[in-house]
Protein backbone atom coordinates (compact mmCIF):
# COMPACT_ATOMS: atom_id res chain seq x y z
CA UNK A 1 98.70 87.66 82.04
CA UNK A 2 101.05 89.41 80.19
CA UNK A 3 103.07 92.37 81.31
CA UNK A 4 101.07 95.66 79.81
CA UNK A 5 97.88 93.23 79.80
CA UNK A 6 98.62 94.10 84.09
CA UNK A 7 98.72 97.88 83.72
CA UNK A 8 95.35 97.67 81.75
CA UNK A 9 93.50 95.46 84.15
CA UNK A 10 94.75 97.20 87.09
CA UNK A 11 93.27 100.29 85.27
CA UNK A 12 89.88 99.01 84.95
CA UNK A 13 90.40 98.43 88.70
CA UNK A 14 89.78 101.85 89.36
CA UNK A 15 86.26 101.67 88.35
CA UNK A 16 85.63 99.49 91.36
CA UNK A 17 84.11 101.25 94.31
CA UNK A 18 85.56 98.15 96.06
CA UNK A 19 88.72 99.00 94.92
CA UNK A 20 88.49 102.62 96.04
CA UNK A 21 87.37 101.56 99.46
CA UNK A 22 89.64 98.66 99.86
CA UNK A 23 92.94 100.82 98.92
CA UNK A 24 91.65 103.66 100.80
CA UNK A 25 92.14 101.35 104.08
CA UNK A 26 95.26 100.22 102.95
CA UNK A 27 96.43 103.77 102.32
CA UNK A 28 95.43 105.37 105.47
CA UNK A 29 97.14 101.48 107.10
CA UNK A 30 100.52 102.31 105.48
CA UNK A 31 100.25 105.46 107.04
CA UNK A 32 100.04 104.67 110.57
CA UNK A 33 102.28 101.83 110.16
CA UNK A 34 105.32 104.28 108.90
CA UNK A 35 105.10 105.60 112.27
CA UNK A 36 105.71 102.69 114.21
CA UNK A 37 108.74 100.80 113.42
CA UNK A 38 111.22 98.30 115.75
CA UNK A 39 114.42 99.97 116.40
CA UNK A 40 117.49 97.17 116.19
CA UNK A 41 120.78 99.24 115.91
CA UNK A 42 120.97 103.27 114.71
CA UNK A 43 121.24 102.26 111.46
CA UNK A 44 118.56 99.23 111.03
CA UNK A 45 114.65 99.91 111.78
CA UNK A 46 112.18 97.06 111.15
CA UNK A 47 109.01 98.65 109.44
CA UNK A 48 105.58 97.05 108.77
CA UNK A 49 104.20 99.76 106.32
CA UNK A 50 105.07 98.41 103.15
CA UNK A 51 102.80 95.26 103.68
CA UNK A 52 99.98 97.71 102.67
CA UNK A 53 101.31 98.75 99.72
CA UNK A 54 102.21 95.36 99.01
CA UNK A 55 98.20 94.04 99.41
CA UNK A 56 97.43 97.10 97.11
CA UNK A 57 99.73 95.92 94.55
CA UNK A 58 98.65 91.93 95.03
CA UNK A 59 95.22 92.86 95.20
CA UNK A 60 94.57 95.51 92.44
CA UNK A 61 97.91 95.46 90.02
CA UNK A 62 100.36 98.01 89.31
CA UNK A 63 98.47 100.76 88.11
CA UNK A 64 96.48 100.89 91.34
CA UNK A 65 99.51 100.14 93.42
CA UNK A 66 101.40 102.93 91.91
CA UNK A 67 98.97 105.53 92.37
CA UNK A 68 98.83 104.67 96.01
CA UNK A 69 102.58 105.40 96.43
CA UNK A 70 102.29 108.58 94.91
CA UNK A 71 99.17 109.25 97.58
CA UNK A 72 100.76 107.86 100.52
CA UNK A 73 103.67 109.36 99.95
CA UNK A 74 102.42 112.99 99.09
CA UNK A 75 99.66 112.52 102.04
CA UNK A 76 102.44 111.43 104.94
CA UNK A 77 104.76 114.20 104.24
CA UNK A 78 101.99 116.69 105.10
CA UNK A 79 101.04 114.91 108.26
CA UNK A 80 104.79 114.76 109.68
CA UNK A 81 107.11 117.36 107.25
CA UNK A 82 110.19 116.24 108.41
CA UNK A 83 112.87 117.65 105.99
CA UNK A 84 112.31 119.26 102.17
CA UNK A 85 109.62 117.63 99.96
CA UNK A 86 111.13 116.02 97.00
CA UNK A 87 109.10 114.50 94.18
CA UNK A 88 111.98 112.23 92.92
CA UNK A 89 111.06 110.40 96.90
CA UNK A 90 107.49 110.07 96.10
CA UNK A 91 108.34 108.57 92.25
CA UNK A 92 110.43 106.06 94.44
CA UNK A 93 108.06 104.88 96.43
CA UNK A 94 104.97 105.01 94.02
CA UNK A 95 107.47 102.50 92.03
CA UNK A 96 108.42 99.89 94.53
CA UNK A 97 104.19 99.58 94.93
CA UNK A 98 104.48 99.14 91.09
CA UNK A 99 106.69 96.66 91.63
CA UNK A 100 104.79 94.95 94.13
CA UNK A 101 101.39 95.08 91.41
CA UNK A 102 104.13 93.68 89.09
CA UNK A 103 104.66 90.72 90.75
CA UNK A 104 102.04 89.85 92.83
CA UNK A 105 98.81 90.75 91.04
CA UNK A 106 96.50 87.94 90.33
CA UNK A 107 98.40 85.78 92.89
CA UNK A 108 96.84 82.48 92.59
CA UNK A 109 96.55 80.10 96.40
CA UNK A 110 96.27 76.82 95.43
CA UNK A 111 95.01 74.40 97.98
CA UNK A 112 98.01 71.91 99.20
CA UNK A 113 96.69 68.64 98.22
CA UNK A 114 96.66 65.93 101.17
CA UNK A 115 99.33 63.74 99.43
CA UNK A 116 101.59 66.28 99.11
CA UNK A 117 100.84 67.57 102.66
CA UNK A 118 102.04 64.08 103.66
CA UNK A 119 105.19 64.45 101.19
CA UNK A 120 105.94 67.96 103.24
CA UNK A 121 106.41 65.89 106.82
CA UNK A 122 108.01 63.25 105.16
CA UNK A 123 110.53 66.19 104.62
CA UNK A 124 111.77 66.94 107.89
CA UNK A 125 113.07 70.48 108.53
CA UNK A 126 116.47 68.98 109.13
CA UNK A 127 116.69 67.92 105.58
CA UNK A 128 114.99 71.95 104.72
CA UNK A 129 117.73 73.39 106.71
CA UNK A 130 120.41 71.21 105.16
CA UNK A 131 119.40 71.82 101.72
CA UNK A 132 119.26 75.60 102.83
CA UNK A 133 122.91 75.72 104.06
CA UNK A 134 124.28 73.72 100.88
CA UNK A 135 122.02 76.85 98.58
CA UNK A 136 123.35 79.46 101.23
CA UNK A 137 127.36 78.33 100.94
CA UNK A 138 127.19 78.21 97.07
CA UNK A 139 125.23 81.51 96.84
CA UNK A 140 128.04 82.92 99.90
CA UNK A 141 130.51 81.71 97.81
CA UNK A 142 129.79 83.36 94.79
CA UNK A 143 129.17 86.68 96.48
CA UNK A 144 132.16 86.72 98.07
CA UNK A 145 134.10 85.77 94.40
CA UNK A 146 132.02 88.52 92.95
CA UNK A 147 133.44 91.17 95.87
CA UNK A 148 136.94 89.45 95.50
CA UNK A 149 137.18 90.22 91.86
CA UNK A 150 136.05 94.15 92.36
CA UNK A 151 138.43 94.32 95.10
CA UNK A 152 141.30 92.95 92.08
CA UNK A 153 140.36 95.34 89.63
CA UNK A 154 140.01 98.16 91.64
CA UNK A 155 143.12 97.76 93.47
CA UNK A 156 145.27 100.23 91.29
CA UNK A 157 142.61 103.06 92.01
CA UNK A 158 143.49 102.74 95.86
CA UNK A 159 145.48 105.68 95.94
CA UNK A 160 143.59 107.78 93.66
CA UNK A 161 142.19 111.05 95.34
CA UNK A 162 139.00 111.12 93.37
CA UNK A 163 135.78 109.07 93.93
CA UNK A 164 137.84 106.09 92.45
CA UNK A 165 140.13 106.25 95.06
CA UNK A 166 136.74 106.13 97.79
CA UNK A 167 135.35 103.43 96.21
CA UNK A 168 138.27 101.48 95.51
CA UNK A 169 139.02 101.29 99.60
CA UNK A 170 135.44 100.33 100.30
CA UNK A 171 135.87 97.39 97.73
CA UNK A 172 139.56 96.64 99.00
CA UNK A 173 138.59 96.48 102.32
CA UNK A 174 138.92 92.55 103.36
CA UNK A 175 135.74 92.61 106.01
CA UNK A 176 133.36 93.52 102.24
CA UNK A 177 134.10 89.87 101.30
CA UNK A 178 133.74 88.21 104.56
CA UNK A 179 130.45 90.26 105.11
CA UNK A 180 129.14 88.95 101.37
CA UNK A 181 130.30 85.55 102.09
CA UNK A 182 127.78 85.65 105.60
CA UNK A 183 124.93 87.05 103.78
CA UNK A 184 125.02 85.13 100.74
CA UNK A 185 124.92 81.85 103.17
CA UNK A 186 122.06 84.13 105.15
CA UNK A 187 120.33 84.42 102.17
CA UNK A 188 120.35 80.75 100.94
CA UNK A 189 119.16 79.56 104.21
CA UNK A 190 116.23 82.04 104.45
CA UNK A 191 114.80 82.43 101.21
CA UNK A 192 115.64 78.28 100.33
CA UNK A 193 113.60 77.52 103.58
CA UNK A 194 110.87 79.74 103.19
CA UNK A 195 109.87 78.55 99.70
CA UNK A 196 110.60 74.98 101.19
CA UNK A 197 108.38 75.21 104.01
CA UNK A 198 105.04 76.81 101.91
CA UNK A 199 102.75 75.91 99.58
CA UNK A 200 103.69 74.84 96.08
CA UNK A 201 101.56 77.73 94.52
CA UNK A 202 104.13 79.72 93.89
CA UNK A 203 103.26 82.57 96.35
CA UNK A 204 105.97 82.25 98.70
CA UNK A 205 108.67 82.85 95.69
CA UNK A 206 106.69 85.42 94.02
CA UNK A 207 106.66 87.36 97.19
CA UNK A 208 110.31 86.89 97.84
CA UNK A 209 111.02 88.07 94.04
CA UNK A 210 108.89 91.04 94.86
CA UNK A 211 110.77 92.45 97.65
CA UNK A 212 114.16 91.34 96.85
CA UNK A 213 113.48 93.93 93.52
CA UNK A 214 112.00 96.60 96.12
CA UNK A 215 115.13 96.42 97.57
CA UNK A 216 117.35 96.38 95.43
CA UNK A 217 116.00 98.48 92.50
CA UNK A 218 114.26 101.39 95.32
CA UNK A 219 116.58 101.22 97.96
CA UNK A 220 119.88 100.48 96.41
CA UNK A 221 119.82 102.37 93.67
CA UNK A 222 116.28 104.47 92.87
CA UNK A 223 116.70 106.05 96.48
CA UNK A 224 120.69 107.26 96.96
CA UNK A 225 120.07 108.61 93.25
CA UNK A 226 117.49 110.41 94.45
CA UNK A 227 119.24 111.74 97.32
CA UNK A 228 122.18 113.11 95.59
CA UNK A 229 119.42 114.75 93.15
CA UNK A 230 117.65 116.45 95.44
CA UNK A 231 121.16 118.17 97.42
CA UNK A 232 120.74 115.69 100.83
CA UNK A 233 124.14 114.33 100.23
CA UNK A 234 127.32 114.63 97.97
CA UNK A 235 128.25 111.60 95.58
CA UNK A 236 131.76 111.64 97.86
CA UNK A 237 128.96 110.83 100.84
CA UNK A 238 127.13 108.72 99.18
CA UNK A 239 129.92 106.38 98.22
CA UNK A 240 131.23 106.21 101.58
CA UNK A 241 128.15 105.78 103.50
CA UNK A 242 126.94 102.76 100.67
CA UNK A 243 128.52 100.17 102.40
CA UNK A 244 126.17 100.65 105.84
CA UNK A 245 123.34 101.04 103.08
CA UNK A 246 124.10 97.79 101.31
CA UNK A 247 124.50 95.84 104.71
CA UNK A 248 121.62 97.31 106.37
CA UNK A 249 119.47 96.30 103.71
CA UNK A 250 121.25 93.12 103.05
CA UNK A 251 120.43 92.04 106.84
CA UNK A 252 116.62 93.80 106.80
CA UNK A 253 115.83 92.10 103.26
CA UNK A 254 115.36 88.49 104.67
CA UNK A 255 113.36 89.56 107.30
CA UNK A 256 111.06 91.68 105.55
CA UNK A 257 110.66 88.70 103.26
CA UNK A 258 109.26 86.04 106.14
CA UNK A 259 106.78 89.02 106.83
CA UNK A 260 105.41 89.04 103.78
CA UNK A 261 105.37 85.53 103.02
CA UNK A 262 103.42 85.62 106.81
CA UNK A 263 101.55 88.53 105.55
CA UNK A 264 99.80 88.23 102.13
CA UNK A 265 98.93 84.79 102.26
CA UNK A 266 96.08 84.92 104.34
CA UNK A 267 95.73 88.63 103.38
CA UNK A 268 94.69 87.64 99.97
CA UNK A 269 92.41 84.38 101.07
CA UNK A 270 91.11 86.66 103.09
CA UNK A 271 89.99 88.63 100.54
CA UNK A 272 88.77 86.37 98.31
CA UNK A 273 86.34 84.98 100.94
CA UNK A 274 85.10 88.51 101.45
CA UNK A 275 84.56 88.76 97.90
CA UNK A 276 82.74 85.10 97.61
CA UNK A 277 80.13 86.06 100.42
CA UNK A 278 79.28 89.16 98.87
CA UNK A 279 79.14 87.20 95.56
CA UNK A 280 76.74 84.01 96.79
CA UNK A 281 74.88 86.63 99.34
């Protein structure tokens, strides 16, 4: 299915009463779910809400996924107002649940056949975890490269007053490459042992792909834009509060990945069982 061929399906979606029904629980489950979440430090709160939007994207495509951001969003500001409403927040979030239709609509679960079942324990985890920390040390050491040659070029900005000055001591600061160096071998690990460890459909790296974009197209970028936008922080704050961002989300990401790898997999055969009864009934 190609990429505007997803927007036009997902359209037709909404002549479903199924589909109506189906996102309407999802919507009202995203909504109770933002207002639970697992405290870890001040700055890092595990959430389950966005596995809602997620099954609205995987289930009904983008168009359908994107429409429930926009309602969720509007819909949980009036139940709990906390600070000014901002459209540019809802446009966020209504866009990672695009992204989510973007990626996993019309996810396909293939049944593991039984030869490669047998394959997969002839596999052991030690040889998973292996191959993960090989991944994660070539991925840690380009990261930390990457931060190493910022740090080089912005070097003879370090004394500059301005914002080039700011961000030029954030990217000079030695403990940037050390901390990209640990999460790129975090990241390696995780992700190379969660696609490892599922089935070969493809659903496990289509889910990471999903999120990892969420992340870093919403929450990186979509949402400190919006931010400085809407007058909730300077650029000067911005800059030097976008380390903590980048790390929080950097240690969250992974995590919110195995949850939706957990998640949507059984979510969608779930679903498709539902949808067989009704079918053969």
């Amino acid at each position: 299915m190609s990429f505007f061929e997803k927007f036009g399906r997902s359209a037709m979606e909404l002549k479903s009463l199924r589909c109506i029904t189906v996102t309407g629980i999802l919507i009202a489950l995203d909504i109770v779910l933002k207002m639970f979440s697992i405290t870890v430090t001040k700055d890092l709160k595990i959430t389950f809400a966005f596995i809602a939007l997620a099954a609205i994207g995987m289930l009904f495509g983008p168009t359908v996924g994107f429409l429930a951001g926009v309602i969720t969003d509007v819909i949980g500001y009036l139940i709990r107002p906390e600070g000014g409403f901002s459209p540019l927040f809802t446009f966020v979030e209504a866009f990672g649940a695009m992204l989510y239709g973007l990626f996993l609509y019309d996810l396909s679960i293939k049944a593991v056949p039984d030869d490669s079942i047998a394959e997969k324990k002839k596999d052991s985890i030690g040889s998973s975890l292996l191959r993960g920390f090989i991944i994660g040390a070539i991925v840690g050491a380009a990261m930390a490269g990457i931060m190493l040659l910022l740090s080089v070029i912005m070097s003879p900005y370090k004394e500059d007053a301005g914002i080039a000055g700011k961000i030029a001591a954030v990217l000079t600061n030695s403990a940037i490459i050390w901390v990209a160096a640990v999460v790129g071998v975090a990241y390696g690990l995780i992700f190379t042992f969660i696609i490892r460890m599922t089935n070969s459909s493809g659903a496990a790296l289509r889910a990471v792909l999903a999120k990892v974009s969420v992340v870093v197209v919403c929450n990186l970028f979509m949402t400190p834009a919006a931010m400085v936008i809407s007058g909730y922080m300077t650029w000067e704050s911005l800059i030097a509060n976008y380390p903590v961002r980048i790390v929080k989300n950097a240690v969250q990401c992974p995590v919110d990945c195995i949850i939706l790898v957990i998640m949507l997999v059984p979510i969608r055969a779930a679903y498709k069982k539902i949808m067989v009864r009704r079918t053969t009934g």
